[in-house]
N, C-alpha and C. Protein backbone atom coordinates (compact mmCIF):
# COMPACT_ATOMS: atom_id res chain seq x y z
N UNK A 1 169.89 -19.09 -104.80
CA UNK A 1 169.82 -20.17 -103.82
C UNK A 1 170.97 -21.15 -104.07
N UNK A 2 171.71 -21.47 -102.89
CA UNK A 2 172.80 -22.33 -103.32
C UNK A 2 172.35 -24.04 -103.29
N UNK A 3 173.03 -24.86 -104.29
CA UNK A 3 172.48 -26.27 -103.90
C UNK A 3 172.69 -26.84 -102.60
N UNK A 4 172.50 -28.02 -102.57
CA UNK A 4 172.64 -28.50 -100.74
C UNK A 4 174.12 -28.92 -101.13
N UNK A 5 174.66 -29.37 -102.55
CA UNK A 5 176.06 -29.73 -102.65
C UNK A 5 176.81 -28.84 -102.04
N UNK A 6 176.48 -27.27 -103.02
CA UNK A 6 177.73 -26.25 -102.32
C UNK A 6 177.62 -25.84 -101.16
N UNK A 7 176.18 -25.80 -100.55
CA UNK A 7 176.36 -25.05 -99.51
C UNK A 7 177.12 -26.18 -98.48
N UNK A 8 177.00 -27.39 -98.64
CA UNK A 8 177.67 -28.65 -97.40
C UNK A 8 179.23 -28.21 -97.70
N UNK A 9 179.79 -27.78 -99.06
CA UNK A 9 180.81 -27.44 -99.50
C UNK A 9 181.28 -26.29 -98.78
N UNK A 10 181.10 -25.51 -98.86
CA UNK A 10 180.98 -24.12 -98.04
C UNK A 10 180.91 -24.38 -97.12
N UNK A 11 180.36 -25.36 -95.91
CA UNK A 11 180.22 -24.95 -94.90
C UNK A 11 181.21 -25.44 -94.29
N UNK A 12 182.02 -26.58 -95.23
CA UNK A 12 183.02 -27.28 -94.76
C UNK A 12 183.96 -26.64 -94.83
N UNK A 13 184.30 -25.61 -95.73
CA UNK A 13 185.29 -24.69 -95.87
C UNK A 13 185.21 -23.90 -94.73
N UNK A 14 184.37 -23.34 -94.46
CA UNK A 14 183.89 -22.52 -93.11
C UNK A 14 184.56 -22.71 -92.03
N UNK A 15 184.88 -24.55 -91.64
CA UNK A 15 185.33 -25.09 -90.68
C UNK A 15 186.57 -25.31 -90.93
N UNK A 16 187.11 -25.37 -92.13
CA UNK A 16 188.70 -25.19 -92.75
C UNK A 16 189.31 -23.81 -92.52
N UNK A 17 188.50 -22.79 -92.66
CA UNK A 17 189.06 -21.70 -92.16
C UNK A 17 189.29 -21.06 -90.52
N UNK A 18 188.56 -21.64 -89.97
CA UNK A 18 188.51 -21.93 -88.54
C UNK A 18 189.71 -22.41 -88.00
N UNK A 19 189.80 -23.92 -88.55
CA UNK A 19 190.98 -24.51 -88.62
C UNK A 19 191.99 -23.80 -88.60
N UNK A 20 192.10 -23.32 -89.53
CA UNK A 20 193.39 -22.63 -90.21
C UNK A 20 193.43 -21.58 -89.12
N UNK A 21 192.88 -20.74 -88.74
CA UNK A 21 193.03 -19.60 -87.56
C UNK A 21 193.20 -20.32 -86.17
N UNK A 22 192.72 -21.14 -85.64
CA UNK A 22 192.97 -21.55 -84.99
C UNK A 22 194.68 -22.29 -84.59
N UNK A 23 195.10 -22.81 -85.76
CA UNK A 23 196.48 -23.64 -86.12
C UNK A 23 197.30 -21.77 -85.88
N UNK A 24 197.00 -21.33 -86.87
CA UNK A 24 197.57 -19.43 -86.92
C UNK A 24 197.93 -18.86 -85.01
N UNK A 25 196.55 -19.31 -84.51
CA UNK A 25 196.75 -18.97 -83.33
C UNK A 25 197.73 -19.97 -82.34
N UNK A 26 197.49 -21.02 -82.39
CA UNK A 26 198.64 -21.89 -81.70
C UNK A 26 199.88 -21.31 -82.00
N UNK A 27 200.13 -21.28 -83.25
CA UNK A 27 201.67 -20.58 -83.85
C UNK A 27 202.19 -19.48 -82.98
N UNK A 28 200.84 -18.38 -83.24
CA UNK A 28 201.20 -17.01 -82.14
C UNK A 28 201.90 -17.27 -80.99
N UNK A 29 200.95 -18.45 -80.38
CA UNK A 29 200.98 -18.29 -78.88
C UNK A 29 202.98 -19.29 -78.37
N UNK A 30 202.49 -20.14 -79.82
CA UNK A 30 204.01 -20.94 -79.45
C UNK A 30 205.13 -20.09 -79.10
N UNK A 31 205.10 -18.64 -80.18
CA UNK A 31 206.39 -18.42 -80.57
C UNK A 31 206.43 -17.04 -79.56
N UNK A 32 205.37 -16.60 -79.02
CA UNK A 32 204.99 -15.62 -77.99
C UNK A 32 206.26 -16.01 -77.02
N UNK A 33 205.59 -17.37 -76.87
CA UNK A 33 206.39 -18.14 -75.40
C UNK A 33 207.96 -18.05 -75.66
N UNK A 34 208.30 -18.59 -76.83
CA UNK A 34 209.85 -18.55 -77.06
C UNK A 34 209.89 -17.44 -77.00
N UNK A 35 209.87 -16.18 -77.00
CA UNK A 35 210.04 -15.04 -77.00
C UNK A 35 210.39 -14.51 -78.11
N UNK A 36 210.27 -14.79 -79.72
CA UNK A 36 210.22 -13.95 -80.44
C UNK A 36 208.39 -14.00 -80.91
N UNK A 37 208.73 -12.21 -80.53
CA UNK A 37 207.32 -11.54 -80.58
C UNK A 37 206.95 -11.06 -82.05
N UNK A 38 207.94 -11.18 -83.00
CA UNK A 38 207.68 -10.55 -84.59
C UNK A 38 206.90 -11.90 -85.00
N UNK A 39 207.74 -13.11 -84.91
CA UNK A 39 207.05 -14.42 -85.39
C UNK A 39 205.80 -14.48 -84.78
N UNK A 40 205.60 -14.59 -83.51
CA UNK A 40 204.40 -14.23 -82.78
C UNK A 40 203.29 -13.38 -83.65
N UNK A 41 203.62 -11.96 -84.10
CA UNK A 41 203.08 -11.39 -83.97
C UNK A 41 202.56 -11.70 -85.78
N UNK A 42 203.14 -12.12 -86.62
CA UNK A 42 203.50 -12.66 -88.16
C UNK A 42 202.05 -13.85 -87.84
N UNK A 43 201.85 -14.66 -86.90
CA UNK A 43 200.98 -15.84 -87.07
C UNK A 43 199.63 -15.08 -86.24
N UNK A 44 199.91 -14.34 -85.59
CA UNK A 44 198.52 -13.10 -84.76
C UNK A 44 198.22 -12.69 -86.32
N UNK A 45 198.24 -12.48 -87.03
CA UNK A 45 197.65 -11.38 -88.25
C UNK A 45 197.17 -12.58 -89.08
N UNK A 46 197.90 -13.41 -89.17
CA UNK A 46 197.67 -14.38 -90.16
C UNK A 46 196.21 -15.41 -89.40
N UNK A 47 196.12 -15.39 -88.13
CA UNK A 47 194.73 -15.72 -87.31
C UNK A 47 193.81 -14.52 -87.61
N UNK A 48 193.82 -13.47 -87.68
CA UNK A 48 192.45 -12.90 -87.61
C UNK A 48 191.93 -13.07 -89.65
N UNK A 49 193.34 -12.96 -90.62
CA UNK A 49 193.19 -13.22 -91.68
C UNK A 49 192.40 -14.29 -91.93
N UNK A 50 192.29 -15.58 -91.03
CA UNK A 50 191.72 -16.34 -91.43
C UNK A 50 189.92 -16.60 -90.75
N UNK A 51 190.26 -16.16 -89.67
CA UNK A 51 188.93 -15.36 -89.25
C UNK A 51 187.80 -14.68 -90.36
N UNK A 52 188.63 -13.81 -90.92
CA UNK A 52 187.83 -12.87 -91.42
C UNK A 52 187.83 -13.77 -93.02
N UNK A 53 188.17 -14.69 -93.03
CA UNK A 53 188.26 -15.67 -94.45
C UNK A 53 186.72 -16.25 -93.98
N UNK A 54 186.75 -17.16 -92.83
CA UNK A 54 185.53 -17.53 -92.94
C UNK A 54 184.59 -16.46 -92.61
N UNK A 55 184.49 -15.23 -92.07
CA UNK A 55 183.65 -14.64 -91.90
C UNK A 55 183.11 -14.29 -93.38
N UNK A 56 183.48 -14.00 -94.14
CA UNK A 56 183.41 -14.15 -95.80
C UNK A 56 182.23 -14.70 -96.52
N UNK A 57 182.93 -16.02 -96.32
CA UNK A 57 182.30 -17.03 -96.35
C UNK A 57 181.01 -17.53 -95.79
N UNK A 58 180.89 -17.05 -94.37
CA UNK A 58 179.70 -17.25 -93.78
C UNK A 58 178.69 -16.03 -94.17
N UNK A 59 178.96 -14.60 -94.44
CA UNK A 59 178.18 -13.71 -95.32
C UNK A 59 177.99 -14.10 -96.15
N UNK A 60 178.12 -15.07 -97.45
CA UNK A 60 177.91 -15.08 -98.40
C UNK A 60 177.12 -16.84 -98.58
N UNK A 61 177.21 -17.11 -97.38
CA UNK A 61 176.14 -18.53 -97.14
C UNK A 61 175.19 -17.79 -97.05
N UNK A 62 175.07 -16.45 -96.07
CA UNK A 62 173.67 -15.98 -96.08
C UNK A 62 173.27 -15.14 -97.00
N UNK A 63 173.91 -14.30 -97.57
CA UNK A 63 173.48 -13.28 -98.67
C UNK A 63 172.89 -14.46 -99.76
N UNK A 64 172.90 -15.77 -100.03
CA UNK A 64 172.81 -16.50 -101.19
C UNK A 64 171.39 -17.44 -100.18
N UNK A 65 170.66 -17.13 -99.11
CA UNK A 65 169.76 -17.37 -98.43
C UNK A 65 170.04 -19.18 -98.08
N UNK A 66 171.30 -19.51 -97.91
CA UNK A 66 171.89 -20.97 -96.70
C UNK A 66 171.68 -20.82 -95.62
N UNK A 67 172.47 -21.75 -95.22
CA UNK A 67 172.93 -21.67 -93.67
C UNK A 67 173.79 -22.15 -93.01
N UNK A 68 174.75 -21.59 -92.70
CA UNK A 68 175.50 -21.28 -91.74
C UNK A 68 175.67 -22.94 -91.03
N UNK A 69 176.11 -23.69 -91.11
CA UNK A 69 176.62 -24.49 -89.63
C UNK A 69 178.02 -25.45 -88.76
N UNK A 70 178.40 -24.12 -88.33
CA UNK A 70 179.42 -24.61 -87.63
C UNK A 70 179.58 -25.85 -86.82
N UNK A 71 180.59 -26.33 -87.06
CA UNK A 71 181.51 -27.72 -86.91
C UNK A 71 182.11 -27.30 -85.38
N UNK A 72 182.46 -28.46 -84.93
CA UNK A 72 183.72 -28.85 -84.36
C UNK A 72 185.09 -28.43 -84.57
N UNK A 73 185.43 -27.64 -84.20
CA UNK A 73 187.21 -27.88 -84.86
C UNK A 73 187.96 -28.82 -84.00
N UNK A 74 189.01 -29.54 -85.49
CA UNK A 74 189.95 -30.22 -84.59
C UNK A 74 190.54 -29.99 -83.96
N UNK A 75 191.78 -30.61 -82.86
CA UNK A 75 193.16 -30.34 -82.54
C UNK A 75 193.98 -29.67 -83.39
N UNK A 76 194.86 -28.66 -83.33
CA UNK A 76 195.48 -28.47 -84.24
C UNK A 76 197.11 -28.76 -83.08
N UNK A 77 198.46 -28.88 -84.05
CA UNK A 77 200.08 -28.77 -83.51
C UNK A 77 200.07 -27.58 -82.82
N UNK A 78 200.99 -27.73 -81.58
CA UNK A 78 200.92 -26.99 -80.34
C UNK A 78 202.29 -26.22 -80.01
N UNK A 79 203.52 -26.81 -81.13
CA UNK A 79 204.67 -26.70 -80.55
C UNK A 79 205.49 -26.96 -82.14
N UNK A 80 206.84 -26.12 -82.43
CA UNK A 80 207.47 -26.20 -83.95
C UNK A 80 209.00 -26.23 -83.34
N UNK A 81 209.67 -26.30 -83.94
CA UNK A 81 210.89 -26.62 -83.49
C UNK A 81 211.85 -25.25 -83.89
N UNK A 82 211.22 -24.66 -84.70
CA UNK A 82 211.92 -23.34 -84.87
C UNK A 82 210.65 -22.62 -85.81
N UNK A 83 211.04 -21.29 -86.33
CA UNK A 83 210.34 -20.85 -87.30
C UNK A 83 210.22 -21.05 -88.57
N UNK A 84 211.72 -21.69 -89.01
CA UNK A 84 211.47 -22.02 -90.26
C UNK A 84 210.92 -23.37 -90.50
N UNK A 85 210.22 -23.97 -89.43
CA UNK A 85 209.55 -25.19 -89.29
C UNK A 85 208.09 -24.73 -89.32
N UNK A 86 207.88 -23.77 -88.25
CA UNK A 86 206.40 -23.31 -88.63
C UNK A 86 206.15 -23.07 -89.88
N UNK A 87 207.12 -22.57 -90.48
CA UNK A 87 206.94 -21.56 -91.93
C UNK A 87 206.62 -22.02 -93.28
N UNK A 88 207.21 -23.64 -92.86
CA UNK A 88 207.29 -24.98 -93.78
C UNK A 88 206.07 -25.26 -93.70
N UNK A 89 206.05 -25.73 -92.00
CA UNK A 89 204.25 -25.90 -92.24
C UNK A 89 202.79 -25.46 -92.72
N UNK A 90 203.57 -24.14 -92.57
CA UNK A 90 202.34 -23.20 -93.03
C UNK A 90 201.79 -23.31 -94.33
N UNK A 91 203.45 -23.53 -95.14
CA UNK A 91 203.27 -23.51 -96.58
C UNK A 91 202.24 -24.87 -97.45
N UNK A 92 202.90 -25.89 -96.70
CA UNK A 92 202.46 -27.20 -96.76
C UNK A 92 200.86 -26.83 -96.06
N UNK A 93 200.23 -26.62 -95.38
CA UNK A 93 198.68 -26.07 -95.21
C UNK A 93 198.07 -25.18 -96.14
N UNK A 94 198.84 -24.21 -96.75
CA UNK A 94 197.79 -23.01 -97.36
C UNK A 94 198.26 -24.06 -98.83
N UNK A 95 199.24 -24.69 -99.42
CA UNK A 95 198.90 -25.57 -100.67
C UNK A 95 197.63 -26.49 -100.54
N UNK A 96 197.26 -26.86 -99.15
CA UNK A 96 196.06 -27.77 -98.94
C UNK A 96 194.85 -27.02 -98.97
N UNK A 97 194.77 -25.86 -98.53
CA UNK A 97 193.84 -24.90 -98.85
C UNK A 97 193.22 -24.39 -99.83
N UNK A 98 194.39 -24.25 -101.02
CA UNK A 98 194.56 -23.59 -102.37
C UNK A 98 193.86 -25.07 -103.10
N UNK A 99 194.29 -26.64 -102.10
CA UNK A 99 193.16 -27.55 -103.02
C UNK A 99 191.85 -27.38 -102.87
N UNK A 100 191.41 -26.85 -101.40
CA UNK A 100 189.93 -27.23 -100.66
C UNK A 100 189.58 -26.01 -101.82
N UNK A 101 189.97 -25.19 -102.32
CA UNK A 101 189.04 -23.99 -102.35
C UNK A 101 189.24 -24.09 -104.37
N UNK A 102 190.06 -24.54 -105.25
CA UNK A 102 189.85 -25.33 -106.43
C UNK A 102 189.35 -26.21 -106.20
N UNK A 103 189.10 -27.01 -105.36
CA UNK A 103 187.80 -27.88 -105.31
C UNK A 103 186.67 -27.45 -105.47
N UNK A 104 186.40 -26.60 -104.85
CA UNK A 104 185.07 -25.58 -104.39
C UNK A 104 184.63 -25.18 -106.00
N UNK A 105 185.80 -24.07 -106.40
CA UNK A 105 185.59 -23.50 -107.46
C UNK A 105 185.09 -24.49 -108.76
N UNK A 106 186.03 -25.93 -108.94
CA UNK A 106 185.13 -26.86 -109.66
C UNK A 106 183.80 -27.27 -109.36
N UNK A 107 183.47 -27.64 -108.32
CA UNK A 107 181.91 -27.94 -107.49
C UNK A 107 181.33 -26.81 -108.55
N UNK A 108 181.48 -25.46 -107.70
CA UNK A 108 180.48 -24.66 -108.06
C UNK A 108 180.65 -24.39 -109.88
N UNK A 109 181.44 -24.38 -110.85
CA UNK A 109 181.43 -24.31 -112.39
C UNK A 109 180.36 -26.35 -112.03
N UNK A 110 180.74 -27.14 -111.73
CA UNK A 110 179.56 -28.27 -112.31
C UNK A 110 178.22 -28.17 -111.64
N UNK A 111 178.39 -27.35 -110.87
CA UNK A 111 176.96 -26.88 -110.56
C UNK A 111 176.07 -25.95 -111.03
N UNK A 112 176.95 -25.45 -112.29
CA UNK A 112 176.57 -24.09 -112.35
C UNK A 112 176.15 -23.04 -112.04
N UNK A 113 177.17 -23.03 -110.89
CA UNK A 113 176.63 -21.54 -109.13
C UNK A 113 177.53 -21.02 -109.97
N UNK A 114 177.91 -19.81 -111.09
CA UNK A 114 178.46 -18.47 -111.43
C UNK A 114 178.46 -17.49 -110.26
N UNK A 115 178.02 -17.55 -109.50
CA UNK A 115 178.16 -16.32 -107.97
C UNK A 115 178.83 -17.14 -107.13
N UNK A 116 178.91 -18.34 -106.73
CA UNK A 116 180.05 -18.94 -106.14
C UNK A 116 181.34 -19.20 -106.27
N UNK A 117 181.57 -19.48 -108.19
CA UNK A 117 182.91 -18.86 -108.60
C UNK A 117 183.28 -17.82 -108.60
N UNK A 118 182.36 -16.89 -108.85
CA UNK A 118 182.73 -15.54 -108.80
C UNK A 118 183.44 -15.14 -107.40
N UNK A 119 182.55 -15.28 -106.24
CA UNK A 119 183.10 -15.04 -104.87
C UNK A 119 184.38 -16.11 -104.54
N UNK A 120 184.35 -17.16 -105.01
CA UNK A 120 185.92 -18.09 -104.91
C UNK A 120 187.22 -17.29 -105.90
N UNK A 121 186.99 -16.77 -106.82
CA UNK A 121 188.10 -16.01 -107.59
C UNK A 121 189.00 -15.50 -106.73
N UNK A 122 188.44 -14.87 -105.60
CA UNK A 122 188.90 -13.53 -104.74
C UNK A 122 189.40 -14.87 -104.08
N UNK A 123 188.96 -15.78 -103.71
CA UNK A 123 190.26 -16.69 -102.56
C UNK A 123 191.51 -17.18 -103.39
N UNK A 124 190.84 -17.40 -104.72
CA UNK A 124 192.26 -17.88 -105.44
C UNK A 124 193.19 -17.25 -105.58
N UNK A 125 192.92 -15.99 -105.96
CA UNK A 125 194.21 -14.86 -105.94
C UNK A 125 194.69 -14.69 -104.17
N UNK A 126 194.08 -14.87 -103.41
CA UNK A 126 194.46 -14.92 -102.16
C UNK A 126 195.34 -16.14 -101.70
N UNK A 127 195.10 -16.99 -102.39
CA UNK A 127 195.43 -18.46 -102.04
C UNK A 127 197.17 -17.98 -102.47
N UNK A 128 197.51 -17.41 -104.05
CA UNK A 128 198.83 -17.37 -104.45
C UNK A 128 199.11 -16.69 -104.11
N UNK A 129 199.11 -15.22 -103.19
CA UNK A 129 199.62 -14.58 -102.05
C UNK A 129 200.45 -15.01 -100.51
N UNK A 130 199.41 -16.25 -100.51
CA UNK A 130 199.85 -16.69 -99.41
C UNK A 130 201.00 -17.60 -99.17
N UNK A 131 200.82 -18.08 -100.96
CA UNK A 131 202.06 -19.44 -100.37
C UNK A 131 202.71 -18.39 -101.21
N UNK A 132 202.91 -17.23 -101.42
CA UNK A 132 204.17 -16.70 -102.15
C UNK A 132 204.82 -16.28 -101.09
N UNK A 133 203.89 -15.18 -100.04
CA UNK A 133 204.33 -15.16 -98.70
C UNK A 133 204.77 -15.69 -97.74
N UNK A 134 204.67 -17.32 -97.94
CA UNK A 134 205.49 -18.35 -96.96
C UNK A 134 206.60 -18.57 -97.91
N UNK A 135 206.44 -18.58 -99.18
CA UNK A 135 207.73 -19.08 -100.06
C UNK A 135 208.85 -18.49 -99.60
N UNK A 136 208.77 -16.78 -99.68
CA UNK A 136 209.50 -15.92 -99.16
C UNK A 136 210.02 -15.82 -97.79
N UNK A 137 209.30 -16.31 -96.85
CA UNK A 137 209.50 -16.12 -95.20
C UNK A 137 210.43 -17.23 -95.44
N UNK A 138 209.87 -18.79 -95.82
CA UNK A 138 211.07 -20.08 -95.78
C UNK A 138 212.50 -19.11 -96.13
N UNK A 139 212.41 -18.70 -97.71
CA UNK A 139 214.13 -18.41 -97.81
C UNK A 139 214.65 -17.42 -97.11
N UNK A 140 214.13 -16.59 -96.12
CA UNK A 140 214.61 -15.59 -95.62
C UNK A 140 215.13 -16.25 -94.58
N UNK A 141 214.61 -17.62 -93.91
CA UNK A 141 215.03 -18.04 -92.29
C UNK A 141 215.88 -18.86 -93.12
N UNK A 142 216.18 -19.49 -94.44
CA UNK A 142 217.04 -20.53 -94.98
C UNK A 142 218.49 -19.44 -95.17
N UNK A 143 218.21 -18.72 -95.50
CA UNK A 143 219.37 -17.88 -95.95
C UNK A 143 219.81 -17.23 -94.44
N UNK A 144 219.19 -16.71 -92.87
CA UNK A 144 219.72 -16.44 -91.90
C UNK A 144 220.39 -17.43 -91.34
N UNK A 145 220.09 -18.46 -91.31
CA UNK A 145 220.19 -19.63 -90.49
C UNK A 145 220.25 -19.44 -89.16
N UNK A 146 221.54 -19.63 -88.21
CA UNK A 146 221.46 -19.57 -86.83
C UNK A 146 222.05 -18.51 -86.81
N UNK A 147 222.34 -17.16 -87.39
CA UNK A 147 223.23 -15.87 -87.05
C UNK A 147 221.83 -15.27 -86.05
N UNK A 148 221.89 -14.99 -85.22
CA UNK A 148 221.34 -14.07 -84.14
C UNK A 148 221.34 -12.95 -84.45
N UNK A 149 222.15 -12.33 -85.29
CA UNK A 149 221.48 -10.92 -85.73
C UNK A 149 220.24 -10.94 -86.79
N UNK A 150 220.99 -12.25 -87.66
CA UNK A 150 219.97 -12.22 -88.91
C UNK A 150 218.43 -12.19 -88.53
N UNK A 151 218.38 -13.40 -87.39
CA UNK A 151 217.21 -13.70 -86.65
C UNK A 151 216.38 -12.58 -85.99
N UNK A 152 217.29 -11.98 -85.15
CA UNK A 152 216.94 -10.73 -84.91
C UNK A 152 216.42 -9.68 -85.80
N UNK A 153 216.76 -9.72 -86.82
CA UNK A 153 216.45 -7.94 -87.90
C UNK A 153 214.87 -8.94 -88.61
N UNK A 154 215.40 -10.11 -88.61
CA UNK A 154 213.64 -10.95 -89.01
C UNK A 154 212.71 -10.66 -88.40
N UNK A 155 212.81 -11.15 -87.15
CA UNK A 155 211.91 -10.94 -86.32
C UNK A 155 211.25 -9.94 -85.91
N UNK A 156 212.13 -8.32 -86.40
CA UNK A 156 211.95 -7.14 -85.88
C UNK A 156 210.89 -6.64 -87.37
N UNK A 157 211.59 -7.35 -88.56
CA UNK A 157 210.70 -7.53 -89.79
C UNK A 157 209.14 -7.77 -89.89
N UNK A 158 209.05 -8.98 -89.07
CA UNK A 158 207.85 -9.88 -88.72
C UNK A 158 207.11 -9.07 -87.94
N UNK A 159 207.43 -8.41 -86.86
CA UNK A 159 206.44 -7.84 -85.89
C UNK A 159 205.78 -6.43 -86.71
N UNK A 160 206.72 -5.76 -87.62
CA UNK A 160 206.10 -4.36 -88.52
C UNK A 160 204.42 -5.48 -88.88
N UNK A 161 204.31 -6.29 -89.02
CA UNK A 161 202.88 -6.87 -90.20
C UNK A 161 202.02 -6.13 -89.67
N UNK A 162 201.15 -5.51 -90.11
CA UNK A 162 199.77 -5.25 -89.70
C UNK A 162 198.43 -5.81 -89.87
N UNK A 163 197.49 -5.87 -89.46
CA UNK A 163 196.19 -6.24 -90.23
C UNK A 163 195.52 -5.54 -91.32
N UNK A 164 195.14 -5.70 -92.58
CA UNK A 164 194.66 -5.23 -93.00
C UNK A 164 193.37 -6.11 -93.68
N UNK A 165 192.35 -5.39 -93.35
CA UNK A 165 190.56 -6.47 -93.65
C UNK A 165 190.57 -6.19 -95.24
N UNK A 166 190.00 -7.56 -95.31
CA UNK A 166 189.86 -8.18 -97.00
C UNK A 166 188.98 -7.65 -97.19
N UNK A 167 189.28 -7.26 -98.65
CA UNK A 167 188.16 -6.36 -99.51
C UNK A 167 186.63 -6.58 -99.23
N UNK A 168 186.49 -7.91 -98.97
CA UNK A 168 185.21 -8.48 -99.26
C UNK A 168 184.64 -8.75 -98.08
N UNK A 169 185.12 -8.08 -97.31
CA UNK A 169 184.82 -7.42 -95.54
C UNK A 169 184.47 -6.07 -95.96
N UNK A 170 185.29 -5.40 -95.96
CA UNK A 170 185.33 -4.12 -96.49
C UNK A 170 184.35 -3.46 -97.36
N UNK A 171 184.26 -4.33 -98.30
CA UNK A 171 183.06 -3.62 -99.33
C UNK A 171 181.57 -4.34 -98.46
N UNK A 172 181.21 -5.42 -97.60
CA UNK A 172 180.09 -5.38 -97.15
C UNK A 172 179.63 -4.47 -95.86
N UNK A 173 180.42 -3.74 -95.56
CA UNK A 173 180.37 -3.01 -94.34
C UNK A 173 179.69 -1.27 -95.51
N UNK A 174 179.88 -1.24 -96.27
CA UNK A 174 179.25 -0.28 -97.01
C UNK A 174 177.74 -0.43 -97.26
């Protein structure tokens, strides 16, 4: 049974991950419009990623017998000035993430929930994936700059991403 601390904790994360897919999806749709479809298609994967973050999360409010209750999401930015502006931003969000969810992981060690750290481990190693993965995207658009080919072979880079569902999707579908 989770306390009423973590689970309010959790549920707020719930709505952070929402967030975060939602912001993912604005990105898509921004860069759709400009017409590069790799960047587009780079913030499409990175929305259902975060989807399936809180879906996670919300299995494991219920497997631990909580509940579930979805928020409001805010407004999220509608419009970036290039990609390596989205890319900045992104980075600067998933470091804010990587706090919400070491937050979490402290909560649950002073609460002594051991199954809530346990299931937060898997975001932390996820968490340094992600900003390693924006670390990398920043210097790749820092090092093209405005060459139009460079931009081009990026973008053609960006659109290969695929989806692939997190383990901890994966292993509950068994």
């Amino acid at each position: 049974m989770l306390t009423n601390k973590v689970q309010d904790a959790l549920n707020a994360q719930i709505n952070a991950e929402f967030w975060s897919a939602y912001l993912y999806l604005s990105m898509a749709m921004h860069f759709e419009a400009e017409g590069r479809a790799g960047v587009a298609n780079w913030f499409h994967i990175q929305f259902k990623e975060e989807q399936a973050h809180a879906q996670i999360f919300m299995n494991y409010v219920n497997q631990r017998g909580g509940r579930v209750e979805l928020k409001p999401i805010d407004a999220v930015p509608t419009s970036w000035a290039s990609p390596l502006d989205a890319f900045k931003a992104t980075l600067e969000h998933e470091q804010k993430v990587t706090s919400l969810i070491n937050e979490l992981f402290a909560l649950a060690e002073a609460e002594h929930d051991y199954a809530t750290r346990d299931r937060l481990t898997w975001f932390i190693s996820e968490q340094v994936e992600e900003e390693d993965n924006c670390r990398q995207l920043i210097d790749k658009f820092r090092l093209v700059g405005d060459n139009g080919m460079g931009l081009y072979m990026l973008d053609n880079e960006l659109a290969a991403r695929t989806y692939t569902e997190p383990a901890p999707l994966a292993s509950s579908a068994e």
